[in-house]
Protein backbone atom coordinates (compact mmCIF):
# COMPACT_ATOMS: atom_id res chain seq x y z
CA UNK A 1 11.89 -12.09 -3.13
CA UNK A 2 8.36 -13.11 -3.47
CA UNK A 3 5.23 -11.23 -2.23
CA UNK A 4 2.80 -12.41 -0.27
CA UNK A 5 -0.89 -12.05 -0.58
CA UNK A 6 -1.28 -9.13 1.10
CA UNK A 7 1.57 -7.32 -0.54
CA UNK A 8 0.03 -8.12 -4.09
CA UNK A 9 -3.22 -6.95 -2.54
CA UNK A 10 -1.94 -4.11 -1.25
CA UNK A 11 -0.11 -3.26 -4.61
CA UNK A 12 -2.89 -3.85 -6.92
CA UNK A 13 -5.33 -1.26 -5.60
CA UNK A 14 -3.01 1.67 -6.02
CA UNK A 15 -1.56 0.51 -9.19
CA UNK A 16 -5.53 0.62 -10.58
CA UNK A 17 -5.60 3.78 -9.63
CA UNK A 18 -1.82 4.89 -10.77
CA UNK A 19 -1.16 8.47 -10.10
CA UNK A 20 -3.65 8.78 -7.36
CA UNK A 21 -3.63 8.48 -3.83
CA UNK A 22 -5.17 5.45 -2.03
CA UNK A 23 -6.82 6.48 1.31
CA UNK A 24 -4.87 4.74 3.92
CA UNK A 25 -8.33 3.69 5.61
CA UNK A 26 -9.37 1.88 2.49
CA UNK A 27 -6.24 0.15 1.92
CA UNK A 28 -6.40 -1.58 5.93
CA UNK A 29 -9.70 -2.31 4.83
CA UNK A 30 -8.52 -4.25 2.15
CA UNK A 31 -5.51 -5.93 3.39
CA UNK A 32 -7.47 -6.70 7.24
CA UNK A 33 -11.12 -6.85 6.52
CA UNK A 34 -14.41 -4.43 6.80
CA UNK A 35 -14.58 -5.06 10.14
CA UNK A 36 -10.91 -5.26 11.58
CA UNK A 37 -10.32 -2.75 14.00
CA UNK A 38 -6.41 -1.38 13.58
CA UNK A 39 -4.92 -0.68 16.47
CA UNK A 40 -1.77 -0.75 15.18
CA UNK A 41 0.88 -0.45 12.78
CA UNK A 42 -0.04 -2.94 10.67
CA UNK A 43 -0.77 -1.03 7.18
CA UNK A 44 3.44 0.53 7.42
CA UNK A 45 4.30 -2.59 8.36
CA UNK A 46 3.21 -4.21 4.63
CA UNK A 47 4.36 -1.10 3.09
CA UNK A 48 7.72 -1.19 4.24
CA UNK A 49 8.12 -4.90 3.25
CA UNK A 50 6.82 -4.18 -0.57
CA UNK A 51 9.47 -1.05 -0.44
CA UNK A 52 11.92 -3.60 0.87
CA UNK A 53 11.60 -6.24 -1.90
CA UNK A 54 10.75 -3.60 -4.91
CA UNK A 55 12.38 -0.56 -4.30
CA UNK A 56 11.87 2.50 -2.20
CA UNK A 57 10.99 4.75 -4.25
CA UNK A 58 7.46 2.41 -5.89
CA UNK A 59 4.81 3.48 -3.12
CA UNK A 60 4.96 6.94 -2.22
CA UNK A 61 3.68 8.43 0.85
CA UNK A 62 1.38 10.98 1.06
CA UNK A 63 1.22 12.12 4.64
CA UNK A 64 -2.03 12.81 6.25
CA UNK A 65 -4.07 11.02 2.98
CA UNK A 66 -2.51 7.54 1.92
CA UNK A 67 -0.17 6.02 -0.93
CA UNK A 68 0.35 6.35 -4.29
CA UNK A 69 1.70 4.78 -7.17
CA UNK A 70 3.18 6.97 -9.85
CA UNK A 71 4.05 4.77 -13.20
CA UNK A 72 5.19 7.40 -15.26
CA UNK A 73 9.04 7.44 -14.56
CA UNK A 74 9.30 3.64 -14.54
């Protein structure tokens, strides 16, 4: 399956930074603008469709902080 923009946006940051975590704030900046308010899910929502398409396992939650990309077992 293709991704869309805002999956490959929401990819690229982490995988710049592989290994560390990606505040979850600065990632819905990214993917809905400086000024979007979230009021919702919205951020989950994209990471559950990038898990969906490339595997469980890529973006790794870490609770309380944001995601992170680990490259070293892949």
């Amino acid at each position: 399956m293709a991704l869309t923009a805002r999956e490959w946006a929401l990819l690229e940051a982490p995988l710049r930074r592989a290994g560390r975590v990606v505040a979850a704030a600065d990632l819905e900046r990214l993917l809905l603008g400086a000024d979007a308010e979230v009021q919702s899910n919205a951020l989950e929502v994209h990471v559950s469709s990038v898990r969906r398409k490339l595997g469980r396992d890529l973006i790794e939650t870490v609770r309380g902080l944001g995601y992170r990309i680990t490259l070293s077992d892949r």
